[in-house]
PDB file of N, CA and C in Angstrom:
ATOM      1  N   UNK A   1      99.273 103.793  94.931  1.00  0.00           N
ATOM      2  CA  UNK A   1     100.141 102.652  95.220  1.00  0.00           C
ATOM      3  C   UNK A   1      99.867 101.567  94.172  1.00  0.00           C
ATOM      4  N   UNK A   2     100.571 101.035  93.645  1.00  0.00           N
ATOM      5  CA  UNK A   2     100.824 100.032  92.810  1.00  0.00           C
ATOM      6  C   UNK A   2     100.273  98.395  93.292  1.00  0.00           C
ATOM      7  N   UNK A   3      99.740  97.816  92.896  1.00  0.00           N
ATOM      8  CA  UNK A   3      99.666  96.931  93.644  1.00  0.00           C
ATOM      9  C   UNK A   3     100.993  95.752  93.715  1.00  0.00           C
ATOM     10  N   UNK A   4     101.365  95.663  92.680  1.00  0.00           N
ATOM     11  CA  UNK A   4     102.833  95.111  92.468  1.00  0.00           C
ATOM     12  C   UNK A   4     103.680  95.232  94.238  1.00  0.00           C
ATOM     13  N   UNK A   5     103.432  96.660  94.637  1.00  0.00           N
ATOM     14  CA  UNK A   5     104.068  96.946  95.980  1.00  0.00           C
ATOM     15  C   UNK A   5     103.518  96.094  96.880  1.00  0.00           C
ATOM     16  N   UNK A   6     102.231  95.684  96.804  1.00  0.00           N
ATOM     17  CA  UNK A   6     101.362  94.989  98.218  1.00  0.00           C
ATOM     18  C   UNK A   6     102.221  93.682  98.646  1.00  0.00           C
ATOM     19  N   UNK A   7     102.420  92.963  99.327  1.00  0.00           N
ATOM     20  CA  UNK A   7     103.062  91.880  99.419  1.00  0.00           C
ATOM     21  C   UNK A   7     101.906  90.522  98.743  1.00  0.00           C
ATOM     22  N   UNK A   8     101.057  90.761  99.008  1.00  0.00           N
ATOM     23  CA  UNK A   8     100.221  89.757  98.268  1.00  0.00           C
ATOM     24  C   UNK A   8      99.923  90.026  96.603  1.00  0.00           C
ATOM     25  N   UNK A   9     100.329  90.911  96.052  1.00  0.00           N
ATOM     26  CA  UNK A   9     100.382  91.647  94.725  1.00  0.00           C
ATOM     27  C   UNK A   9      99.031  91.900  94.209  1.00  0.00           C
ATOM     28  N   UNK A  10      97.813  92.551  94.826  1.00  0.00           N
ATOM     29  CA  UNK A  10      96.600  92.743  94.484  1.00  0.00           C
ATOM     30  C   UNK A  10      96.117  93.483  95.858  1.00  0.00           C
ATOM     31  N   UNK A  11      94.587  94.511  95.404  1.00  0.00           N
ATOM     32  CA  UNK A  11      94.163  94.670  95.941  1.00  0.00           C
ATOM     33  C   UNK A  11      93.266  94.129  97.103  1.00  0.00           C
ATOM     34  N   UNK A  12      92.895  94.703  98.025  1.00  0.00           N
ATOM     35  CA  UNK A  12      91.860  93.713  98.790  1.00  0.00           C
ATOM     36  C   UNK A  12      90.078  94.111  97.971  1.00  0.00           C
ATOM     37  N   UNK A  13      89.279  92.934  98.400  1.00  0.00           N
ATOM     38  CA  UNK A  13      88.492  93.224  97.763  1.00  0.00           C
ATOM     39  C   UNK A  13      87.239  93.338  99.461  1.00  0.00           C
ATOM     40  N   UNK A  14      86.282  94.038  98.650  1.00  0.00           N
ATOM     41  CA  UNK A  14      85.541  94.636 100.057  1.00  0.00           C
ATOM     42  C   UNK A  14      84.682  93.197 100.611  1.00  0.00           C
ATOM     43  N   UNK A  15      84.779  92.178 100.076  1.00  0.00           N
ATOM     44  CA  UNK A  15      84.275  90.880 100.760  1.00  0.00           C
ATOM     45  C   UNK A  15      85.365  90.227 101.964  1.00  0.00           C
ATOM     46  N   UNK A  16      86.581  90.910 101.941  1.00  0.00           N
ATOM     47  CA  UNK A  16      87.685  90.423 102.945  1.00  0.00           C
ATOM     48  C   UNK A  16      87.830  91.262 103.917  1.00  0.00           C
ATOM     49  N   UNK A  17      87.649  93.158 103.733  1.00  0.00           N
ATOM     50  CA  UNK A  17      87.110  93.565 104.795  1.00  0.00           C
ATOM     51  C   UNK A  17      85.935  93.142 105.495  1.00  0.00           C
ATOM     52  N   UNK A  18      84.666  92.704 104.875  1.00  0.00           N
ATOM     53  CA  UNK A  18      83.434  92.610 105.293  1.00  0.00           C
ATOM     54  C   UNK A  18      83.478  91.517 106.415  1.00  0.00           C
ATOM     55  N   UNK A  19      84.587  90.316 105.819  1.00  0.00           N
ATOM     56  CA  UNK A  19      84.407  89.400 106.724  1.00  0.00           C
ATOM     57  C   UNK A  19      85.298  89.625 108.385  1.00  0.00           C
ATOM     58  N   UNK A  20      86.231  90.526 108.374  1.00  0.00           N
ATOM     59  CA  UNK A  20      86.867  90.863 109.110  1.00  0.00           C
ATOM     60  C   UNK A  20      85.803  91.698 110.140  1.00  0.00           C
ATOM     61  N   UNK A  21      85.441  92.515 109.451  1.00  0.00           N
ATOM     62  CA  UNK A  21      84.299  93.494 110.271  1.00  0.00           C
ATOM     63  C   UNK A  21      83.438  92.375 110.982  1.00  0.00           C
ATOM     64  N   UNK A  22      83.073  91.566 110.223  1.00  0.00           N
ATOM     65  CA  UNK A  22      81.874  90.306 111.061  1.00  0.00           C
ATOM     66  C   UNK A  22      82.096  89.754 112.097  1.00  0.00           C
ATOM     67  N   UNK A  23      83.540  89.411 111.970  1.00  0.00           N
ATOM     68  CA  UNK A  23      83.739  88.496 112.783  1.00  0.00           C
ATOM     69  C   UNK A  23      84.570  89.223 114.194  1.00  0.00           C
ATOM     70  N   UNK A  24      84.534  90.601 113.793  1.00  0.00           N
ATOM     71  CA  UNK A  24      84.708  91.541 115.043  1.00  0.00           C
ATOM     72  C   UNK A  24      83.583  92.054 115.941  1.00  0.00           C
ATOM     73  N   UNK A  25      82.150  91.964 114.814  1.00  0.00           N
ATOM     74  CA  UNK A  25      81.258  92.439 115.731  1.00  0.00           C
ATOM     75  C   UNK A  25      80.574  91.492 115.968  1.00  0.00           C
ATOM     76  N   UNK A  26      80.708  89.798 116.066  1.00  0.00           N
ATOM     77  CA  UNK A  26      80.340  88.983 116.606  1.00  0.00           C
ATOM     78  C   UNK A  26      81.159  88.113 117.814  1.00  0.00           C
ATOM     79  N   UNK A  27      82.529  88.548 117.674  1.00  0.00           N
ATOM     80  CA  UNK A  27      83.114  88.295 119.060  1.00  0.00           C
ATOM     81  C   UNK A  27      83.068  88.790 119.938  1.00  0.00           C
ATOM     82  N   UNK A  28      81.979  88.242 121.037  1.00  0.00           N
ATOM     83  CA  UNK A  28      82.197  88.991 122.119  1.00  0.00           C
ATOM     84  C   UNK A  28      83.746  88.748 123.204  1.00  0.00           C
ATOM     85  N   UNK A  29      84.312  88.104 122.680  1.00  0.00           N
ATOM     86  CA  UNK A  29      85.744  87.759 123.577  1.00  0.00           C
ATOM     87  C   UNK A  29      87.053  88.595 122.924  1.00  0.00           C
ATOM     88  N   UNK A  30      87.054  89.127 122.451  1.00  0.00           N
ATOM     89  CA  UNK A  30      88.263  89.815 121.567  1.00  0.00           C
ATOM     90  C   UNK A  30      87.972  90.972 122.203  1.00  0.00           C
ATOM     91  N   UNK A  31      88.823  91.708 122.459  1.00  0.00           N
ATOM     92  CA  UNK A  31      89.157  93.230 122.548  1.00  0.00           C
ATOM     93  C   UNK A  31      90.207  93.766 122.715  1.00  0.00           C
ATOM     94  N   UNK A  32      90.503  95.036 122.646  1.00  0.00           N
ATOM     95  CA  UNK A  32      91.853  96.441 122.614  1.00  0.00           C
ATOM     96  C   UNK A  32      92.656  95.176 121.125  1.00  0.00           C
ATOM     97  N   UNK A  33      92.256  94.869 120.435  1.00  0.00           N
ATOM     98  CA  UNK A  33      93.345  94.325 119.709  1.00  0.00           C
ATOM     99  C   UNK A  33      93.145  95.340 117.973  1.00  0.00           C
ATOM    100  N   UNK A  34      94.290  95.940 117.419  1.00  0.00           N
ATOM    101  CA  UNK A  34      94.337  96.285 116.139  1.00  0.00           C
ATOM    102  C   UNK A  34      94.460  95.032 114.909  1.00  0.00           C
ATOM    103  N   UNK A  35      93.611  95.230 114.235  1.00  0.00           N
ATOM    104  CA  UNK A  35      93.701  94.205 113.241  1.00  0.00           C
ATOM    105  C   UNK A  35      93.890  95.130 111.685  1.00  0.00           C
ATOM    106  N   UNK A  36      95.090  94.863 110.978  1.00  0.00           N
ATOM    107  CA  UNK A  36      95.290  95.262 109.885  1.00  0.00           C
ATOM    108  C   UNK A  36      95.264  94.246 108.945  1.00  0.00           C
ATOM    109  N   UNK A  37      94.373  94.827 108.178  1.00  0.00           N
ATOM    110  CA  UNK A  37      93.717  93.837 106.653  1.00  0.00           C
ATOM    111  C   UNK A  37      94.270  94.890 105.898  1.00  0.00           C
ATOM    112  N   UNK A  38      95.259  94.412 105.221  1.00  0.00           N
ATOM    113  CA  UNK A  38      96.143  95.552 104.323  1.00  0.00           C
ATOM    114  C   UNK A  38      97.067  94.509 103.309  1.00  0.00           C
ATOM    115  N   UNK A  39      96.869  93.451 103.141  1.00  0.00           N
ATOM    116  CA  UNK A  39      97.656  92.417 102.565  1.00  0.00           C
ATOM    117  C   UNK A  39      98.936  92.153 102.707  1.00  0.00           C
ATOM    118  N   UNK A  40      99.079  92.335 104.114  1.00  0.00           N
ATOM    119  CA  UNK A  40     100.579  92.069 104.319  1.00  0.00           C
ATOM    120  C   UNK A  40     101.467  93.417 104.204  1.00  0.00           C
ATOM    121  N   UNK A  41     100.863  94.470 104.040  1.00  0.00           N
ATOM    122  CA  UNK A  41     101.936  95.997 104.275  1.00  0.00           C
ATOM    123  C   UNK A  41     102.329  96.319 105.336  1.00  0.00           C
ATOM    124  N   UNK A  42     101.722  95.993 106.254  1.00  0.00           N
ATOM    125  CA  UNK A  42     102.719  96.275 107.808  1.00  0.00           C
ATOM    126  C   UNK A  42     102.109  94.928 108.485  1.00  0.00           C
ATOM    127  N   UNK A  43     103.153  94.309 109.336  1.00  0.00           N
ATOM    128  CA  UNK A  43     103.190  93.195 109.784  1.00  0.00           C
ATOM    129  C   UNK A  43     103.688  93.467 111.146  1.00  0.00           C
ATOM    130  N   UNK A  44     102.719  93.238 112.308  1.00  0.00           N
ATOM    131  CA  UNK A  44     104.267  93.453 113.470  1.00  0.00           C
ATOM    132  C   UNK A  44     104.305  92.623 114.218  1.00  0.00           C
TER     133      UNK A  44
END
Protein backbone atom coordinates (compact mmCIF):
# COMPACT_ATOMS: atom_id res chain seq x y z
CA UNK A 1 0.00 0.00 0.00
CA UNK A 2 1.20 3.31 -0.88
CA UNK A 3 1.14 5.61 1.64
CA UNK A 4 -0.17 8.44 -0.59
CA UNK A 5 -3.51 6.02 -0.11
CA UNK A 6 -3.53 6.45 3.89
CA UNK A 7 -5.74 9.39 4.60
CA UNK A 8 -3.14 10.96 6.76
CA UNK A 9 -0.47 10.32 3.83
CA UNK A 10 2.27 8.42 5.94
CA UNK A 11 2.90 5.59 7.77
CA UNK A 12 2.21 5.02 11.45
CA UNK A 13 5.17 4.92 13.42
CA UNK A 14 5.48 2.17 16.31
CA UNK A 15 5.55 5.09 19.09
CA UNK A 16 1.64 5.73 18.13
CA UNK A 17 0.82 2.14 18.41
CA UNK A 18 2.81 1.93 21.68
CA UNK A 19 0.89 4.70 23.08
CA UNK A 20 -2.43 3.26 22.17
CA UNK A 21 -1.45 -0.16 23.65
CA UNK A 22 -0.64 1.91 27.07
CA UNK A 23 -3.27 3.54 27.47
CA UNK A 24 -5.42 0.31 26.93
CA UNK A 25 -3.61 -1.61 29.43
CA UNK A 26 -3.88 1.07 31.94
CA UNK A 27 -7.59 1.68 31.69
CA UNK A 28 -9.24 -0.12 33.86
CA UNK A 29 -12.74 1.49 32.69
CA UNK A 30 -12.76 0.85 28.92
CA UNK A 31 -13.87 -2.36 27.54
CA UNK A 32 -15.50 -4.64 24.41
CA UNK A 33 -14.43 -1.44 22.47
CA UNK A 34 -12.28 -1.91 18.90
CA UNK A 35 -9.81 0.70 18.46
CA UNK A 36 -8.28 1.15 14.95
CA UNK A 37 -4.90 3.02 14.71
CA UNK A 38 -4.64 2.77 10.96
CA UNK A 39 -4.51 6.56 10.07
CA UNK A 40 -7.77 7.11 9.17
CA UNK A 41 -8.39 3.86 6.65
CA UNK A 42 -11.54 2.74 8.07
CA UNK A 43 -13.52 5.10 10.10
CA UNK A 44 -16.98 4.03 11.40
Amino acid sequence: MKPTLIPLGRFGQPAEVASVVLMLATNGYLNGQTINVNGGWYMS
